[in-house]
Protein backbone atom coordinates (compact mmCIF):
# COMPACT_ATOMS: atom_id res chain seq x y z
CA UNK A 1 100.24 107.44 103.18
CA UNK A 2 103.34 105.62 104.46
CA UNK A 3 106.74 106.98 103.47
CA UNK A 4 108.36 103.70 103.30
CA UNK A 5 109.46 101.08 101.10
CA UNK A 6 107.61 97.69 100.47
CA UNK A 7 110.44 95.75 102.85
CA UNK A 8 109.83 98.43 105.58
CA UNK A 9 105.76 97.84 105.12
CA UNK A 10 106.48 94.29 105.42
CA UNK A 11 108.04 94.35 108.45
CA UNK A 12 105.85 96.52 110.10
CA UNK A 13 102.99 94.43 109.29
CA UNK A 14 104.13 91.21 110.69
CA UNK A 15 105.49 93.69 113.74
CA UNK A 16 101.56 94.77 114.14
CA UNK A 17 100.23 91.09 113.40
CA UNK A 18 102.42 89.73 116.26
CA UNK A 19 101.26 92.75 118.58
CA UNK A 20 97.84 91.78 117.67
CA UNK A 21 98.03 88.07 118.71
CA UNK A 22 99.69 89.14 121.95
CA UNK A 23 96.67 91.35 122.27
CA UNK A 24 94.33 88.11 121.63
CA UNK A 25 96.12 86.33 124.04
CA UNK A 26 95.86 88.56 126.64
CA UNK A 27 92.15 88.85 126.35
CA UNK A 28 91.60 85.37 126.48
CA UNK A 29 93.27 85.20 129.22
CA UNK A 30 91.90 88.29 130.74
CA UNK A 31 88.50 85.97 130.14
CA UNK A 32 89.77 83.12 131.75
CA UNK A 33 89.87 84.90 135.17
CA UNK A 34 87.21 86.51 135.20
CA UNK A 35 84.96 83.40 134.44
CA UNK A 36 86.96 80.76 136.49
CA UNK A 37 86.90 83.42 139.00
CA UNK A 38 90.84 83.33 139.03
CA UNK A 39 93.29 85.50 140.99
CA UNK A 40 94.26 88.22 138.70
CA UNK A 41 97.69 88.69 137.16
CA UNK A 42 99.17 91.65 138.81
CA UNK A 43 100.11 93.68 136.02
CA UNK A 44 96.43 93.75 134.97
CA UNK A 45 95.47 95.81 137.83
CA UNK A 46 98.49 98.03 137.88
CA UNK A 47 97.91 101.79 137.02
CA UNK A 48 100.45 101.88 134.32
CA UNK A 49 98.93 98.20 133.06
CA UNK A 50 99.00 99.68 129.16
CA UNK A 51 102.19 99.79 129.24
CA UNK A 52 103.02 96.50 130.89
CA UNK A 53 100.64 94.33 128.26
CA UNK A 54 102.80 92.81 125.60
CA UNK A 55 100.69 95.26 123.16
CA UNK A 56 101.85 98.25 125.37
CA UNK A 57 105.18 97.10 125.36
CA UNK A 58 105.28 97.22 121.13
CA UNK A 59 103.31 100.10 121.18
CA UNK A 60 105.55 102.41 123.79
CA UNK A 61 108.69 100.65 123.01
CA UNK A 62 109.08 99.11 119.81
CA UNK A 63 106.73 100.22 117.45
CA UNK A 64 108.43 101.90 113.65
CA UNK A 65 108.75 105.73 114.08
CA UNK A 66 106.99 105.61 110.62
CA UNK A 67 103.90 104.41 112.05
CA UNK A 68 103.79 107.90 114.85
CA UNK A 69 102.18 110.15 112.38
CA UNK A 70 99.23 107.98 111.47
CA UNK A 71 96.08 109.08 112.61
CA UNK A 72 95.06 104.98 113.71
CA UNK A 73 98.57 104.30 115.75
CA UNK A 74 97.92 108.06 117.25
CA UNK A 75 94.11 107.24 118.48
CA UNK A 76 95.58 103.32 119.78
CA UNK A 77 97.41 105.31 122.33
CA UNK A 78 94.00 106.55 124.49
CA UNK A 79 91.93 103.47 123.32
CA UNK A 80 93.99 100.93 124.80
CA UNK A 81 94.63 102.80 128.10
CA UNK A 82 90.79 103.14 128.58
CA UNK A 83 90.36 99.62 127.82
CA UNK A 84 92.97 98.62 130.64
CA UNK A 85 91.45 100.80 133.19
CA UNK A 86 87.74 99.46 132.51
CA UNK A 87 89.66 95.80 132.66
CA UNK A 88 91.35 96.53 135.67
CA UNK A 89 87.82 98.07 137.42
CA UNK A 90 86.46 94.71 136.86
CA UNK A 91 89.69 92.54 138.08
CA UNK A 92 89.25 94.33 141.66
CA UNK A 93 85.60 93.80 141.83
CA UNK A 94 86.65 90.38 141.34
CA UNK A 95 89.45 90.48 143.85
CA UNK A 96 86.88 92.13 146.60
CA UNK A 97 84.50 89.55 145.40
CA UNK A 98 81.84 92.09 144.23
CA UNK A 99 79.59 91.61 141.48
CA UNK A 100 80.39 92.21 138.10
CA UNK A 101 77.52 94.51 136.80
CA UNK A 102 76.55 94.27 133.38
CA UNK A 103 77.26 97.90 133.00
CA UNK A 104 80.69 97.69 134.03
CA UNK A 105 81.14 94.68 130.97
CA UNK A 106 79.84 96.38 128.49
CA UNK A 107 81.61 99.86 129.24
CA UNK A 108 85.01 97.41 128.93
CA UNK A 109 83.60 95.66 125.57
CA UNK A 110 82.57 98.74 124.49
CA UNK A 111 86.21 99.99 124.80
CA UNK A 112 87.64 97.18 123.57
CA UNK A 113 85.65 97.24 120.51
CA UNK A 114 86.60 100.96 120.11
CA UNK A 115 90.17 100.03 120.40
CA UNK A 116 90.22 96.79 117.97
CA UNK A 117 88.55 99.04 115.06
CA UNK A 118 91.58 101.75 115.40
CA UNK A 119 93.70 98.34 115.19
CA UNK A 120 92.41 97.39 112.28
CA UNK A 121 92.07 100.31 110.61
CA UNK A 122 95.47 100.82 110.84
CA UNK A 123 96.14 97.28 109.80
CA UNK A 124 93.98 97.71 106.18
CA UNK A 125 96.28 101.37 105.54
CA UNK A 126 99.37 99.55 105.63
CA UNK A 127 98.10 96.60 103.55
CA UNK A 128 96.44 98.75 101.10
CA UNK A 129 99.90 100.59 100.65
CA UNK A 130 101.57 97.68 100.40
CA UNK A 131 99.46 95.91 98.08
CA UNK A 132 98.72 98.56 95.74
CA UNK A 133 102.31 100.04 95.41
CA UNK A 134 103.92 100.09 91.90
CA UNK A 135 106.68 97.81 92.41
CA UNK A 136 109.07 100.02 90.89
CA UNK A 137 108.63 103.66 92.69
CA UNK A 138 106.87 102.34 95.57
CA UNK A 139 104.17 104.86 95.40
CA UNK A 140 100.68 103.88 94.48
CA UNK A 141 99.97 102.18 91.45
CA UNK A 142 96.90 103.02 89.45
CA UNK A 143 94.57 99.50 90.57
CA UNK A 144 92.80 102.24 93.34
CA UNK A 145 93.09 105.53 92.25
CA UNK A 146 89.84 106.32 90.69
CA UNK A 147 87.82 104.71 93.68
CA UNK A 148 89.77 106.96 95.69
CA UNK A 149 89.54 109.97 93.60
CA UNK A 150 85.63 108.94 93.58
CA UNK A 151 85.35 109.38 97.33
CA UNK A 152 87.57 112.71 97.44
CA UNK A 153 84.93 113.75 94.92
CA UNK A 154 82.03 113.19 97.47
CA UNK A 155 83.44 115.19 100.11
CA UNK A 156 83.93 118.35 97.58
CA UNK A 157 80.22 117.55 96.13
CA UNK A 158 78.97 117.98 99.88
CA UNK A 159 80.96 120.93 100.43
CA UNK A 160 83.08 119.46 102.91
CA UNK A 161 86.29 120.56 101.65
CA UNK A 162 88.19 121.26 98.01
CA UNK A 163 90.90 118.44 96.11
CA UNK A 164 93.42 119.57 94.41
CA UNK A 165 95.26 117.14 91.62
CA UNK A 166 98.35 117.28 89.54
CA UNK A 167 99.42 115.60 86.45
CA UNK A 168 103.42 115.64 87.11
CA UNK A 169 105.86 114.37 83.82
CA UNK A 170 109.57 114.03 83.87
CA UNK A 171 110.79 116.26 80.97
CA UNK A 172 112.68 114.61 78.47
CA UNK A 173 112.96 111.13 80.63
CA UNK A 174 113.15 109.13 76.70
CA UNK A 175 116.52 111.19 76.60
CA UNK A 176 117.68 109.46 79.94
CA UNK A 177 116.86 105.85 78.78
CA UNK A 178 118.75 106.38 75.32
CA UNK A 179 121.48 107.98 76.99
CA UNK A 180 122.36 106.35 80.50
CA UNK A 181 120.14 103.27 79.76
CA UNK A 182 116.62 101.92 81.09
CA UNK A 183 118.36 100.97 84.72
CA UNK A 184 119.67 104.86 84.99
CA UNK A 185 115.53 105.54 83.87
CA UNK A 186 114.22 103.36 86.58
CA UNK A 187 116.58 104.68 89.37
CA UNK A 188 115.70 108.75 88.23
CA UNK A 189 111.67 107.59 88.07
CA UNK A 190 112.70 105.48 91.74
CA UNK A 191 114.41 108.47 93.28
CA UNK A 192 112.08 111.73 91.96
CA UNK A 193 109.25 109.14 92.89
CA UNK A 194 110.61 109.41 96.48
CA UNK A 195 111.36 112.77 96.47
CA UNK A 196 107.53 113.76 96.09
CA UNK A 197 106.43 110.83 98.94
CA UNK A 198 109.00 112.35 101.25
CA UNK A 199 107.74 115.91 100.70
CA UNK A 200 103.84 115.55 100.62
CA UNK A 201 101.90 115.83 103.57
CA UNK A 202 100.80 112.14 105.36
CA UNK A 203 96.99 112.66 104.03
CA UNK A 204 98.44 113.03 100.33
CA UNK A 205 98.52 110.45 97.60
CA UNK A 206 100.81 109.73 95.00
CA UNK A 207 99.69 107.56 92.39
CA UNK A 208 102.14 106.07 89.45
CA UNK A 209 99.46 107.10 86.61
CA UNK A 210 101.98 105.75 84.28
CA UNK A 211 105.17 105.76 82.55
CA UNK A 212 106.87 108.57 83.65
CA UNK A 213 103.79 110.58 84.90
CA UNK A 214 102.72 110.50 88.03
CA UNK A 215 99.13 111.93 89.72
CA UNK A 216 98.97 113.60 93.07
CA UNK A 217 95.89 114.20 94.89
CA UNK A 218 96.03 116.89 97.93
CA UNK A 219 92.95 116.60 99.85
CA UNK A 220 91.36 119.48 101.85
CA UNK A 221 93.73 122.42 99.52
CA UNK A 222 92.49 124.79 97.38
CA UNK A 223 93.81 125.66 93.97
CA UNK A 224 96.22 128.61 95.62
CA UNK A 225 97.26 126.10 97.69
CA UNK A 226 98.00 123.39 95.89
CA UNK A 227 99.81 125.07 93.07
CA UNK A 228 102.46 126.25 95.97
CA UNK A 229 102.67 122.97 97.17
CA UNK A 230 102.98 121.36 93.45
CA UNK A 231 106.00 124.96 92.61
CA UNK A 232 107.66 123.42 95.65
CA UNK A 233 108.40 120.13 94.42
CA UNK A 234 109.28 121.14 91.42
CA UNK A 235 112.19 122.98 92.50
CA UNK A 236 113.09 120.43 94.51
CA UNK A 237 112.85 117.89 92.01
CA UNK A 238 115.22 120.53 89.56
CA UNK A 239 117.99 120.57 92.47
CA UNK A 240 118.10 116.48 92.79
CA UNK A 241 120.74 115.07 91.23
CA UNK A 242 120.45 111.15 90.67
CA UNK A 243 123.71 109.34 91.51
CA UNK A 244 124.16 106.28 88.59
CA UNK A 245 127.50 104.61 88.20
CA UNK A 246 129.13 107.93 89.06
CA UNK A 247 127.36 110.21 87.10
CA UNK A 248 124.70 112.79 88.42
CA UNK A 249 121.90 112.92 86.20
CA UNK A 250 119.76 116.25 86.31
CA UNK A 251 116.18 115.38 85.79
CA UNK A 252 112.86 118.54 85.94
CA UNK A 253 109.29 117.89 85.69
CA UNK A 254 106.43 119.82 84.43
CA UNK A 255 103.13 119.52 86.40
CA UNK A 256 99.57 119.91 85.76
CA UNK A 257 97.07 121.60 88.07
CA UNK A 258 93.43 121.43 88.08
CA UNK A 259 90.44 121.13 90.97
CA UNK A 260 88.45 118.39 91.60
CA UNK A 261 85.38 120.04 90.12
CA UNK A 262 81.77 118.87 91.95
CA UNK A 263 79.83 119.66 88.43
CA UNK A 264 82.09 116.57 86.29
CA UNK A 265 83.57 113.50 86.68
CA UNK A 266 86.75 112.80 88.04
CA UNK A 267 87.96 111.77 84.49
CA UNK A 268 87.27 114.60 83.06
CA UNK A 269 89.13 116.54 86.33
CA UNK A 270 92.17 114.32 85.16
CA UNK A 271 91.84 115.11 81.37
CA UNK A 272 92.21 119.06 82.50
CA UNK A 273 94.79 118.07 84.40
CA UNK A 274 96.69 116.38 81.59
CA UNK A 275 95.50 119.27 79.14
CA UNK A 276 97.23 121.85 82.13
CA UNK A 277 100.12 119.58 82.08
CA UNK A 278 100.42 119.45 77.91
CA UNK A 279 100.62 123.66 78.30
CA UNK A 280 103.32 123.42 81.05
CA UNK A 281 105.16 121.32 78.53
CA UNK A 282 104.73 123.55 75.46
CA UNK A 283 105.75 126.73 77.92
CA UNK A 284 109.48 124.96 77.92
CA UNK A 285 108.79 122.31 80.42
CA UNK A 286 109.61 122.44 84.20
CA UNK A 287 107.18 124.69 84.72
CA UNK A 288 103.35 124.26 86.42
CA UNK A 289 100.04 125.38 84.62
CA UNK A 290 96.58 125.65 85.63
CA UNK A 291 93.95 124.25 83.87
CA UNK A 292 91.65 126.90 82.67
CA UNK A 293 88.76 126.60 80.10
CA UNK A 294 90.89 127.94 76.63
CA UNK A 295 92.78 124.82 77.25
């Protein structure tokens, strides 16, 4: 998940797109020597060529800080200073006029295909998150959440790790709206909503399940886990005071805390959720509760 807003996504997608048609550009190029049999640019062969490419140069130099914790932009780094050293190999058998083995191509094609797919991958996150944000909070609206829930479900079904969700409700947010007004609503749901993003790990989601509720999946936690990571925010989100026209508006939330269980469907994992979140609630709101079967 990216921690920014829609604007920021925005502009780091056109900032990839453009680093991507350099890219293009420079292996067309990169093709156009080695065919015509061409002398080769000099920064091709150098040993720090990765970083000379127009790519490189985005990627080393001007690439978002936001992007440095995604697994994609992380793996680019290697990838793309493989595929300059295979391309470079084949520019000096050029230059010595030595045969280009088939071998050698296909080692550099090989790379370069291995490098494009961590491109695009990284390209479909950020459109993904940008496409499927709620326009208000920024975080993720609802259009994706079960087929994402779906797949979390898999890997807990094959034993391949446990998902933790949580249902989490502002406490008394109709209060808010009739007091301060809906805009004074929107900016407490905008700011708590980016509260949680800021404080969830990268591989978390936030979902806007609607309303005032949100749904947070934590993949790869167990239930201890999870409920220390859901106690967390909720202190934090009791200690944020929301700045509107002056005032500071106090605002908790009451969460509800449940596995994804392998044995039922993830609807039902969010209706024990919800059930968890209803106790929480009846126990004097912010508060968390585990979903157990008497619920």
């Amino acid at each position: 998940m990216f921690n920014a807003s829609p604007e920021e996504l925005q502009a780091v997608l056109q900032q990839l797109e453009q680093a991507i048609y350099n890219h293009e550009q420079w292996y067309k190029e990169l093709n156009r020597t080695l065919i015509c049999q061409l002398p080769p640019d000099h920064r091709d062969v150098a040993n720090d060529a990765h970083r000379q490419c127009r790519f490189g140069q985005w990627y080393y130099n001007r690439a978002p800080q936001k992007l440095h914790d995604n697994a994609a932009f992380a793996a680019m780094e290697g990838a793309h200073e493989r595929m300059h050293r295979l391309a470079a190999r084949l520019l000096q058998l050029l230059e010595t006029r030595k045969i280009v083995q088939p071998t050698d191509y296909d080692e550099f094609s090989n790379a370069l295909d291995h490098l494009r797919l961590q491109i695009y991958t990284l390209k479909h996150e950020i459109e993904d998150t940008l496409y499927n944000r709620d326009p208000l909070t920024g975080v993720e609206s609802r259009v994706g959440m079960l087929t994402k829930l779906r797949e979390q479900l898999e890997l807990v079904k094959r034993r391949i790790q446990h998902c933790c969700i949580a249902i989490m409700d502002l406490d008394n947010f109709k209060v808010v709206n009739d007091a301060h007004g809906h805009l004074a609503g929107d900016r407490v749901l905008t700011v708590h909503a980016r509260y949680v993003m800021e404080h969830v790990r990268t591989y978390d989601k936030v979902f806007r399940y609607g309303g005032e509720e949100f749904l947070i999946c934590f993949p790869g936690t167990d239930l201890k886990t999870g409920y220390t990571l859901i106690e967390r925010l909720r202190q934090g989100l009791a200690a944020t005071a929301v700045d509107h026209g002056g005032k500071a508006i106090l605002v908790t939330a009451s969460f509800g805390v449940t596995l994804l269980d392998p044995d039922t469907s993830v609807e039902e994992s969010i209706g024990r959720a919800d059930r968890a979140l209803y106790a929480a609630k009846t126990a004097g709101r912010n508060c968390s509760r585990i979903w157990d079967p008497s619920m």
